[in-house]
PDB file of N, CA and C in Angstrom:
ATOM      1  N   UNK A   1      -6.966  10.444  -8.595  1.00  0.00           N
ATOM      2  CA  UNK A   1      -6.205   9.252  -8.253  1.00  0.00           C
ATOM      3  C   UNK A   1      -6.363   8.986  -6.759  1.00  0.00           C
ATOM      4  N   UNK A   2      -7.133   7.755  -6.270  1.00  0.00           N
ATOM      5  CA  UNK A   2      -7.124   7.374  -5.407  1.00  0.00           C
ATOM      6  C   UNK A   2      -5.872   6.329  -4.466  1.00  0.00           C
ATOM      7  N   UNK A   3      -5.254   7.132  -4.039  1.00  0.00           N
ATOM      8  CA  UNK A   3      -4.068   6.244  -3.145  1.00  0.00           C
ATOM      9  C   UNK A   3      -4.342   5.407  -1.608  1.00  0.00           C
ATOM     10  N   UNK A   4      -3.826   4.059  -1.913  1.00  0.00           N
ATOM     11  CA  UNK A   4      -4.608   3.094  -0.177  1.00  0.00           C
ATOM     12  C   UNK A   4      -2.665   2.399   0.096  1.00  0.00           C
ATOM     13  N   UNK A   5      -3.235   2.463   1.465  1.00  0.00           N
ATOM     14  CA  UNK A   5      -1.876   1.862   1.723  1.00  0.00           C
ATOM     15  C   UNK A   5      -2.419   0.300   2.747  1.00  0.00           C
ATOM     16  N   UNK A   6      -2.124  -0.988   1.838  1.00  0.00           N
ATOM     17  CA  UNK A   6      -2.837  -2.125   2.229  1.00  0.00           C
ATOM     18  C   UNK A   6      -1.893  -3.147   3.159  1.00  0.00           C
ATOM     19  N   UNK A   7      -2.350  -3.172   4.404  1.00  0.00           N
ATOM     20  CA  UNK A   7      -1.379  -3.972   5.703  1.00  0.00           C
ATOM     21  C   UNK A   7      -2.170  -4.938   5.724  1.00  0.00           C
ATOM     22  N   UNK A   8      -0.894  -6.176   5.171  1.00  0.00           N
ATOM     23  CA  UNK A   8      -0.891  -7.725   5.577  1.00  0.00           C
ATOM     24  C   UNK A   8      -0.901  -8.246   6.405  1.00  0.00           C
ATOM     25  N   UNK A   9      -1.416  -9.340   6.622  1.00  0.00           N
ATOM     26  CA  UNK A   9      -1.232 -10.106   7.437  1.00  0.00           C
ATOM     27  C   UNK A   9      -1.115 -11.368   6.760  1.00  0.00           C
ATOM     28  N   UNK A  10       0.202 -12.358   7.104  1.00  0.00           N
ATOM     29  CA  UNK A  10       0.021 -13.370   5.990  1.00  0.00           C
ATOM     30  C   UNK A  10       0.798 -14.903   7.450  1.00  0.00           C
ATOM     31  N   UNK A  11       0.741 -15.715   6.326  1.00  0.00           N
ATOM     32  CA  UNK A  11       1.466 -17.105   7.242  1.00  0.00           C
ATOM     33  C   UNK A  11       2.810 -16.686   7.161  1.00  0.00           C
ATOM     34  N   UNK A  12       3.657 -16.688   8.367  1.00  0.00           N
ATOM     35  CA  UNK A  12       5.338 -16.456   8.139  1.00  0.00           C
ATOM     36  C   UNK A  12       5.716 -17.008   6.979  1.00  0.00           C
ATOM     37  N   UNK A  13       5.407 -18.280   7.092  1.00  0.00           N
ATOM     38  CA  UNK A  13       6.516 -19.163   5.997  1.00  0.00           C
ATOM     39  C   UNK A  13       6.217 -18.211   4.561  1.00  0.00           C
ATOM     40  N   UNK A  14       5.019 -17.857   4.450  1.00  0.00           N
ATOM     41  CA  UNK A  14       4.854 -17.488   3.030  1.00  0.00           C
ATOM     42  C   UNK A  14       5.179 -15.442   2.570  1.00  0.00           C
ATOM     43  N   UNK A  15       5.690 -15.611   3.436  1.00  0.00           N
ATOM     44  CA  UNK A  15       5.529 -13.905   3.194  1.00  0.00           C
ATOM     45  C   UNK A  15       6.875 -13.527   2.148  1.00  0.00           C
ATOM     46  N   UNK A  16       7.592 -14.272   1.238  1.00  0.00           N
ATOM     47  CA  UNK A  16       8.081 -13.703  -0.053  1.00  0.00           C
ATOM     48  C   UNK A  16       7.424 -13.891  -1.039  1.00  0.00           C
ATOM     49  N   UNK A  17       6.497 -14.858  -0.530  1.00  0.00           N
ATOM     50  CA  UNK A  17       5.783 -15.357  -1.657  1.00  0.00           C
ATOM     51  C   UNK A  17       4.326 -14.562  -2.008  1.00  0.00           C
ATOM     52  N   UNK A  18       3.785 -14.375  -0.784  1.00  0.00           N
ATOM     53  CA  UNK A  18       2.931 -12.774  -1.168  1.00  0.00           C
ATOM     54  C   UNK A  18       3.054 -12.280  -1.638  1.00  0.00           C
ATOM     55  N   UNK A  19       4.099 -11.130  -1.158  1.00  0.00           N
ATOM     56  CA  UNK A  19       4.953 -10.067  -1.396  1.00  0.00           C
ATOM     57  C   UNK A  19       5.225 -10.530  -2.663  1.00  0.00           C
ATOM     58  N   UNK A  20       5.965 -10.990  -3.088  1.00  0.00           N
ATOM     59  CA  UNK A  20       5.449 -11.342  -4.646  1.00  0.00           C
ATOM     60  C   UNK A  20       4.461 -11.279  -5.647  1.00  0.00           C
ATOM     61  N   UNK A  21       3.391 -12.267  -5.141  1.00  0.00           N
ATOM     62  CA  UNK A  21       1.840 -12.029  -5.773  1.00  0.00           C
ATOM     63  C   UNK A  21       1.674 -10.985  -5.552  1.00  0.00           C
ATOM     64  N   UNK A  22       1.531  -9.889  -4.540  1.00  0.00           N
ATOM     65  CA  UNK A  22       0.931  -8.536  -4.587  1.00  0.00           C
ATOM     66  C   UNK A  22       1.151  -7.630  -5.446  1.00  0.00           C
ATOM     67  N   UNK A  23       2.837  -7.879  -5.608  1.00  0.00           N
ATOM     68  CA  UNK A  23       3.311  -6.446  -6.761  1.00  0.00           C
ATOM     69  C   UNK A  23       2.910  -7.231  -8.278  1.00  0.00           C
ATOM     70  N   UNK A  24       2.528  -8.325  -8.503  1.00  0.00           N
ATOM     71  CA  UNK A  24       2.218  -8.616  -9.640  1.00  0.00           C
ATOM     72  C   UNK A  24       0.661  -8.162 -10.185  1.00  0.00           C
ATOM     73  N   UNK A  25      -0.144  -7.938  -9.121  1.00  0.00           N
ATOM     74  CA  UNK A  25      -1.626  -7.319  -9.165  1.00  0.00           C
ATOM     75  C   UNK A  25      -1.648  -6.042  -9.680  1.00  0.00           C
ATOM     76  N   UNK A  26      -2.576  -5.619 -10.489  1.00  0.00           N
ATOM     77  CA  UNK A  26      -2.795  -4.679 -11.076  1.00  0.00           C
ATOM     78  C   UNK A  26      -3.130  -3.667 -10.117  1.00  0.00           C
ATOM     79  N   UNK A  27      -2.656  -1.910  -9.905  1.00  0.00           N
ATOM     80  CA  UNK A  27      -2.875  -1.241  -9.089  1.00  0.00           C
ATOM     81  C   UNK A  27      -1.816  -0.978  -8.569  1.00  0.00           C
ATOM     82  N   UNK A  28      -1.038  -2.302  -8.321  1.00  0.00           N
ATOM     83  CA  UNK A  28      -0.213  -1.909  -7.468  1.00  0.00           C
ATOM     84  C   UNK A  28       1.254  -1.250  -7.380  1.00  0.00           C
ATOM     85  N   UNK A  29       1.540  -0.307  -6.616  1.00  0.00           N
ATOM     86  CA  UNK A  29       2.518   0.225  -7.017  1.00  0.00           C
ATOM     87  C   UNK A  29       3.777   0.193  -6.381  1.00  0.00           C
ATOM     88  N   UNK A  30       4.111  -0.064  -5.164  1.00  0.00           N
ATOM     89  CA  UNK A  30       4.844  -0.675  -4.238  1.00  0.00           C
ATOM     90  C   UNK A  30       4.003  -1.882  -3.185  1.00  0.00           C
ATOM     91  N   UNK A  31       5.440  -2.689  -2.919  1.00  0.00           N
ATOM     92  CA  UNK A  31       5.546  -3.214  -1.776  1.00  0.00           C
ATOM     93  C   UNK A  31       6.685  -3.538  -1.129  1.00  0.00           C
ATOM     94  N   UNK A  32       6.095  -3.649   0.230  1.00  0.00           N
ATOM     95  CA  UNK A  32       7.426  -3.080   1.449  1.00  0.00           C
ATOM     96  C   UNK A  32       7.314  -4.697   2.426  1.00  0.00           C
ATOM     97  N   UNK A  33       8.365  -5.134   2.775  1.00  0.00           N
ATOM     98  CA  UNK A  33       7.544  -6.532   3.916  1.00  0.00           C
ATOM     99  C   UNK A  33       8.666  -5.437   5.225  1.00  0.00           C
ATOM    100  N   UNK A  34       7.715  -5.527   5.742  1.00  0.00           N
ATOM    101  CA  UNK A  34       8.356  -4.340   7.278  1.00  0.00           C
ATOM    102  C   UNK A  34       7.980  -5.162   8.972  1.00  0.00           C
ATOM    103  N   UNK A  35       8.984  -4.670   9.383  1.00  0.00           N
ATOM    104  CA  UNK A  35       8.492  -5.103  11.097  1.00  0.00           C
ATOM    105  C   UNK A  35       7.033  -4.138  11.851  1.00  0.00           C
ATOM    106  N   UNK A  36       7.010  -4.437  12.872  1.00  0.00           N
ATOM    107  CA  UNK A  36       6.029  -4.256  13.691  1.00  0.00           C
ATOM    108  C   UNK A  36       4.732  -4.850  13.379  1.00  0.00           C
ATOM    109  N   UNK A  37       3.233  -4.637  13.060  1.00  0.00           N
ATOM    110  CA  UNK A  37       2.544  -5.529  13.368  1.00  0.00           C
ATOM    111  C   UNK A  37       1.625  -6.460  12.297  1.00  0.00           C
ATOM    112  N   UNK A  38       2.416  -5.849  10.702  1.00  0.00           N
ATOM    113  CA  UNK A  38       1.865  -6.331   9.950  1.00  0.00           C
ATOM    114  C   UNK A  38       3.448  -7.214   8.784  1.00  0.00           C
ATOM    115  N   UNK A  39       3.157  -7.785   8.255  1.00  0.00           N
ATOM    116  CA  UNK A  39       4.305  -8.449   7.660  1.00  0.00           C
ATOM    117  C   UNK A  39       4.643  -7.755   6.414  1.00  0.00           C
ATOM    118  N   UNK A  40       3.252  -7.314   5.517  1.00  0.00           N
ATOM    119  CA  UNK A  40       3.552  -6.320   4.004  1.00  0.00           C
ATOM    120  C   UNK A  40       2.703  -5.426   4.031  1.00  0.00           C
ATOM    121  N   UNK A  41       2.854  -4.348   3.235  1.00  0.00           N
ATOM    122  CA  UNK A  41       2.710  -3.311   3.328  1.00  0.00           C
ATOM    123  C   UNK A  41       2.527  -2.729   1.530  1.00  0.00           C
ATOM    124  N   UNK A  42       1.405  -2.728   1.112  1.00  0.00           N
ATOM    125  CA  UNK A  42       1.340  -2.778  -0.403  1.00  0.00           C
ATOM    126  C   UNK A  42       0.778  -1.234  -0.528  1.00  0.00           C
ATOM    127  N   UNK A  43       1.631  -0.814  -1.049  1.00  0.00           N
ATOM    128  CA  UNK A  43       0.789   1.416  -1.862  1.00  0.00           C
ATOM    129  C   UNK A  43      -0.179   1.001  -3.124  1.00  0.00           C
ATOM    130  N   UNK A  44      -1.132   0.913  -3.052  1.00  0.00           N
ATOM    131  CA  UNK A  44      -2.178   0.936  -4.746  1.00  0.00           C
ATOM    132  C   UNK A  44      -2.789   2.661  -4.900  1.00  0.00           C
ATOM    133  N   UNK A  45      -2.492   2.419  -6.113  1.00  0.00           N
ATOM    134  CA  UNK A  45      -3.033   3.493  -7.044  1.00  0.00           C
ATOM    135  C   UNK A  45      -3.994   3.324  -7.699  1.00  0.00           C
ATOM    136  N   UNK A  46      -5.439   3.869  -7.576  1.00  0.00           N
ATOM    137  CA  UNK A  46      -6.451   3.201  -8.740  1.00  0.00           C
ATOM    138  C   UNK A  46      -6.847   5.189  -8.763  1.00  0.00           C
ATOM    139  N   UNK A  47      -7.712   4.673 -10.102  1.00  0.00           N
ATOM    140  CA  UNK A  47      -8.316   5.903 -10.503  1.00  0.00           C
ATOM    141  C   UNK A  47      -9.812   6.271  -9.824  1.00  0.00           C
ATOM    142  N   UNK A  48     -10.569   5.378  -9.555  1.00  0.00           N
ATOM    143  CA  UNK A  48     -11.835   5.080  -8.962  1.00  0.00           C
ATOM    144  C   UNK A  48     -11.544   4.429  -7.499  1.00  0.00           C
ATOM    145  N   UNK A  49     -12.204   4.952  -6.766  1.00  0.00           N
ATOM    146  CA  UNK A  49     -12.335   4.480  -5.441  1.00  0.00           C
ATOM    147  C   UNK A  49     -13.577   2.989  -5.510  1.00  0.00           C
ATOM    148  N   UNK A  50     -13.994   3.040  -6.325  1.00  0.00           N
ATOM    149  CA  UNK A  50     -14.264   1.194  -6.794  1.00  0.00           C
ATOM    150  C   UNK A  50     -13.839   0.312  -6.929  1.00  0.00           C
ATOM    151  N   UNK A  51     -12.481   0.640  -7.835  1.00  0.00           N
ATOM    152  CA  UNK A  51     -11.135   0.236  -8.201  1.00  0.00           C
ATOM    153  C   UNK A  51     -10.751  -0.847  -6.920  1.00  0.00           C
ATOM    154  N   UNK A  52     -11.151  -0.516  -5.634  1.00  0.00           N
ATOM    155  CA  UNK A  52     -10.322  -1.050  -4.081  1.00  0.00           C
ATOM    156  C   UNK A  52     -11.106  -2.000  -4.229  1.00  0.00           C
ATOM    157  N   UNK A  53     -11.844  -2.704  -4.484  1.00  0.00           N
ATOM    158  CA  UNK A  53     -12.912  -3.963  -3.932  1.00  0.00           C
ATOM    159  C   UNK A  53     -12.209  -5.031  -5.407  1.00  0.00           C
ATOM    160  N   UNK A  54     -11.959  -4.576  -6.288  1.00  0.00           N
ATOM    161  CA  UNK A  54     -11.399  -5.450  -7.375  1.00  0.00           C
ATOM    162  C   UNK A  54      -9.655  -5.638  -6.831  1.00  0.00           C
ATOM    163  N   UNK A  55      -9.265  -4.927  -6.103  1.00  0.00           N
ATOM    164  CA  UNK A  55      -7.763  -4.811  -5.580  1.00  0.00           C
ATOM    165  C   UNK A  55      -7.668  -5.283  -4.410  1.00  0.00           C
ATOM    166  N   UNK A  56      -8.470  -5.329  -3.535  1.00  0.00           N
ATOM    167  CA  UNK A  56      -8.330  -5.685  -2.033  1.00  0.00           C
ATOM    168  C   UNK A  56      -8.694  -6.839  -1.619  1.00  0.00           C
ATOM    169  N   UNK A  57     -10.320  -6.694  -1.920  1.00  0.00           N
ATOM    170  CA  UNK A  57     -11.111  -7.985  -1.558  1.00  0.00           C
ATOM    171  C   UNK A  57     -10.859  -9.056  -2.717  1.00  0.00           C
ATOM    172  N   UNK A  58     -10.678  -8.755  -3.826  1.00  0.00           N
ATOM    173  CA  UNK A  58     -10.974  -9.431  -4.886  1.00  0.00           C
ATOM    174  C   UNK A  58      -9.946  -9.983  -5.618  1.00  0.00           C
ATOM    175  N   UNK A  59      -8.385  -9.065  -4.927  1.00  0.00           N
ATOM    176  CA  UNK A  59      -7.255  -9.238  -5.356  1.00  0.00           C
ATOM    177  C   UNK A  59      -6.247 -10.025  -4.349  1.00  0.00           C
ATOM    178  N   UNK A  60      -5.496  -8.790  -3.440  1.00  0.00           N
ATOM    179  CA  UNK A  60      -5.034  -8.921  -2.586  1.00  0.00           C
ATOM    180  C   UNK A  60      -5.867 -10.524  -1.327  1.00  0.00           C
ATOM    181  N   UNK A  61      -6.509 -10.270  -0.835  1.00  0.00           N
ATOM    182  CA  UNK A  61      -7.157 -11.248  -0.352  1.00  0.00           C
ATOM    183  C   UNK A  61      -7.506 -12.484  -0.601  1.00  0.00           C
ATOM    184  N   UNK A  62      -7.237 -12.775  -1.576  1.00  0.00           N
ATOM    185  CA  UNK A  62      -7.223 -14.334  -2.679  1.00  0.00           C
ATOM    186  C   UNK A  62      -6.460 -14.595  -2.897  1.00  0.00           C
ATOM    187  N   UNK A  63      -4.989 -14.180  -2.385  1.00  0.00           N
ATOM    188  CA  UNK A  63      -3.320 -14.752  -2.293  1.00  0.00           C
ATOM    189  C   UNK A  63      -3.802 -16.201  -1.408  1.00  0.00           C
ATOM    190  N   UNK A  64      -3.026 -17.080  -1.714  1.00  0.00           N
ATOM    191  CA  UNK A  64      -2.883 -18.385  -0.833  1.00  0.00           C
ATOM    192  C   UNK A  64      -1.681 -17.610  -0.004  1.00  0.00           C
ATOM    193  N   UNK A  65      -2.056 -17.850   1.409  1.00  0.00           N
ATOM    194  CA  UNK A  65      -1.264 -17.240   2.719  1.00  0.00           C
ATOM    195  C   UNK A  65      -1.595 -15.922   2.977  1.00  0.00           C
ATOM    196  N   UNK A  66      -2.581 -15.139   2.471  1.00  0.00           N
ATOM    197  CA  UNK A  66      -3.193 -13.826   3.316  1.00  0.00           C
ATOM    198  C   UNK A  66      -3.732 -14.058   4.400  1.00  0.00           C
ATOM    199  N   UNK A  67      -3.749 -13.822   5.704  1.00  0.00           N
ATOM    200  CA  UNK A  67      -4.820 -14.515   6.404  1.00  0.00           C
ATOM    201  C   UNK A  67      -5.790 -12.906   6.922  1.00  0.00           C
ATOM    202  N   UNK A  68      -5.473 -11.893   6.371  1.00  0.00           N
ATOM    203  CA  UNK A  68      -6.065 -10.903   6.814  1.00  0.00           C
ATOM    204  C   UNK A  68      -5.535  -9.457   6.235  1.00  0.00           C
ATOM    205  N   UNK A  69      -6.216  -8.780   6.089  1.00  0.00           N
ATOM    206  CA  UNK A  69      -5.840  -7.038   5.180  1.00  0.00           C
ATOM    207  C   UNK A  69      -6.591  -5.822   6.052  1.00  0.00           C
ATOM    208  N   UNK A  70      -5.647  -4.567   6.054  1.00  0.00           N
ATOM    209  CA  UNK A  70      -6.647  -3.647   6.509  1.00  0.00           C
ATOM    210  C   UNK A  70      -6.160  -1.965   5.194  1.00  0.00           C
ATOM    211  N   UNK A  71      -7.065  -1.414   5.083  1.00  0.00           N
ATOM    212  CA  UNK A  71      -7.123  -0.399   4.385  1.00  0.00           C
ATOM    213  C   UNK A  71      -6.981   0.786   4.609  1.00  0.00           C
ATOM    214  N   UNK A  72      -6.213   1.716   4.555  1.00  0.00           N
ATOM    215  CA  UNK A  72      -5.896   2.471   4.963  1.00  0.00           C
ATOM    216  C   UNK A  72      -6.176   3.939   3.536  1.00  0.00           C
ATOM    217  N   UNK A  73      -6.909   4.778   3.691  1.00  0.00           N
ATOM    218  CA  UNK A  73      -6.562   5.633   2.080  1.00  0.00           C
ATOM    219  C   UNK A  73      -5.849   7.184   2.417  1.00  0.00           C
ATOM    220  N   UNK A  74      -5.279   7.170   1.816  1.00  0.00           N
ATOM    221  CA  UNK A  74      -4.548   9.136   1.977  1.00  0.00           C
ATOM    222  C   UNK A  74      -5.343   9.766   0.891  1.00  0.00           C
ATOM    223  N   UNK A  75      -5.561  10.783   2.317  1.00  0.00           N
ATOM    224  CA  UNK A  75      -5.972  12.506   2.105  1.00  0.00           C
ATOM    225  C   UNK A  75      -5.180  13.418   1.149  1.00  0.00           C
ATOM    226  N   UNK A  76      -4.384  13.102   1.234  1.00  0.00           N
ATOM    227  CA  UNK A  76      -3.187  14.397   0.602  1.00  0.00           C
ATOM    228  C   UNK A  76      -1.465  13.599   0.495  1.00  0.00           C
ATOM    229  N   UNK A  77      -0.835  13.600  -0.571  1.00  0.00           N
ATOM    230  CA  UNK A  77       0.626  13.524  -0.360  1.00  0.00           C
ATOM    231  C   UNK A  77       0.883  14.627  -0.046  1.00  0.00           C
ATOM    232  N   UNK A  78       1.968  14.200   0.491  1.00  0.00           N
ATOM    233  CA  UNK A  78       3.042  15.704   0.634  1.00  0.00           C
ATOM    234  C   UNK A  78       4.886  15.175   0.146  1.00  0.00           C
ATOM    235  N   UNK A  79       5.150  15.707  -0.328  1.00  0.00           N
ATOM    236  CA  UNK A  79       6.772  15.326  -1.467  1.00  0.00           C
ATOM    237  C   UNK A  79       7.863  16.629  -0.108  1.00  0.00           C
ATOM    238  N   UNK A  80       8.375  16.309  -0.123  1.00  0.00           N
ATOM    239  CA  UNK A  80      10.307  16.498   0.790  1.00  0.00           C
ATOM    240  C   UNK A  80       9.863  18.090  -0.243  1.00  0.00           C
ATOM    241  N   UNK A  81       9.658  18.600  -1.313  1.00  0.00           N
ATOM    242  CA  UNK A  81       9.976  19.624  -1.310  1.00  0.00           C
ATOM    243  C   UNK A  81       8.726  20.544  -0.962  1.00  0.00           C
ATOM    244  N   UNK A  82       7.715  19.725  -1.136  1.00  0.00           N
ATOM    245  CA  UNK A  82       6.603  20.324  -0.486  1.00  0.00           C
ATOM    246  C   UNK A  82       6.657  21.097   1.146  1.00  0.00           C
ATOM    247  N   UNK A  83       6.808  19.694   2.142  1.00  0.00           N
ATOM    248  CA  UNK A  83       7.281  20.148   3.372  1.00  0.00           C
ATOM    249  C   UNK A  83       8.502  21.221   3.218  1.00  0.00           C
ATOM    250  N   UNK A  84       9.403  21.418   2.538  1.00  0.00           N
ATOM    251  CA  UNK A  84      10.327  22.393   2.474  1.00  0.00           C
ATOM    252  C   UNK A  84       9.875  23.502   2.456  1.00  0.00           C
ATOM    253  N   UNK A  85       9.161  23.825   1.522  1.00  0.00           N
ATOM    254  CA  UNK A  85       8.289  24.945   1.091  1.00  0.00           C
ATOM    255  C   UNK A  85       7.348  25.312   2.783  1.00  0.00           C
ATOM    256  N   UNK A  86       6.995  24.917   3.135  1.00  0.00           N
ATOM    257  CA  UNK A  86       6.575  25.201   4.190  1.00  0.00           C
ATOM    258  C   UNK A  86       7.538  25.671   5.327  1.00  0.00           C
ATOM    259  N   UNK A  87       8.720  25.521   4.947  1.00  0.00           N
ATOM    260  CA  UNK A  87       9.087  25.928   6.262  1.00  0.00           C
ATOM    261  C   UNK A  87      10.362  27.689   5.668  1.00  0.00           C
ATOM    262  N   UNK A  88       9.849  27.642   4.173  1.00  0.00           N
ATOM    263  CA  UNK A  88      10.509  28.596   3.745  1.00  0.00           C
ATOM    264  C   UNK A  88      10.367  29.847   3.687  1.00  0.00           C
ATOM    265  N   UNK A  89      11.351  31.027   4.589  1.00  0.00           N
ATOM    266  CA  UNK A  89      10.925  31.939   4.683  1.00  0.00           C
ATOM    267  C   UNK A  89      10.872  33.450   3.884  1.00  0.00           C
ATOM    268  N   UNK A  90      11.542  32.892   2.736  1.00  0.00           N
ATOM    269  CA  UNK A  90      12.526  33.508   1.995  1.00  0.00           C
ATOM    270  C   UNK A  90      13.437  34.447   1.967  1.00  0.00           C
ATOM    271  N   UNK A  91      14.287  34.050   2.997  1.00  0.00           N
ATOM    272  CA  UNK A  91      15.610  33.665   3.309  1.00  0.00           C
ATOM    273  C   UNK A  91      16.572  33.271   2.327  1.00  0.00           C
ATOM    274  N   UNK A  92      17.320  34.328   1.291  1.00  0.00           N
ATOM    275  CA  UNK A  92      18.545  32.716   0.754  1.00  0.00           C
ATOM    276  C   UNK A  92      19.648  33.734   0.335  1.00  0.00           C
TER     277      UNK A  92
END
């Protein structure tokens, strides 16, 4: 399972309306509309790292009001009990 975390860039006026279209796209598994330098913030899940050009370029990017996307993919999750585990000494 290939995980990308996809930063928007869209027209102000339209950014519920993205954010909308995006979580309706296949892949996708969250979206966030957040401050600092991008407006949304979409998590996709595909099984194939091919999967991103039918989701990004082909998806995401063909919203009316995208004016720009960047791609980002993770190496590794890590889950709250994971990091826990790391800091456990066994101690209890």
């Amino acid at each position: 399972m290939v995980t990308a975390f996809v930063m928007i860039h869209c027209e102000a006026q339209r950014i519920s309306d993205v954010a909308q279209a995006v979580a309706e796209l296949p892949h996708v598994a969250e979206v966030y509309s957040v401050t600092g330098d991008v407006d949304i913030i979409a998590v996709l899940r595909v099984t194939a790292y091919e999967s991103l050009d039918e989701a990004v370029p082909g998806g995401i990017a063909r919203i009316p009001g995208v004016t720009s996307t960047r791609t980002v993919l993770a190496f590794r999750r890590f889950a709250r009990r994971d990091l826990e585990a790391g800091y456990d000494i066994g101690l209890s």
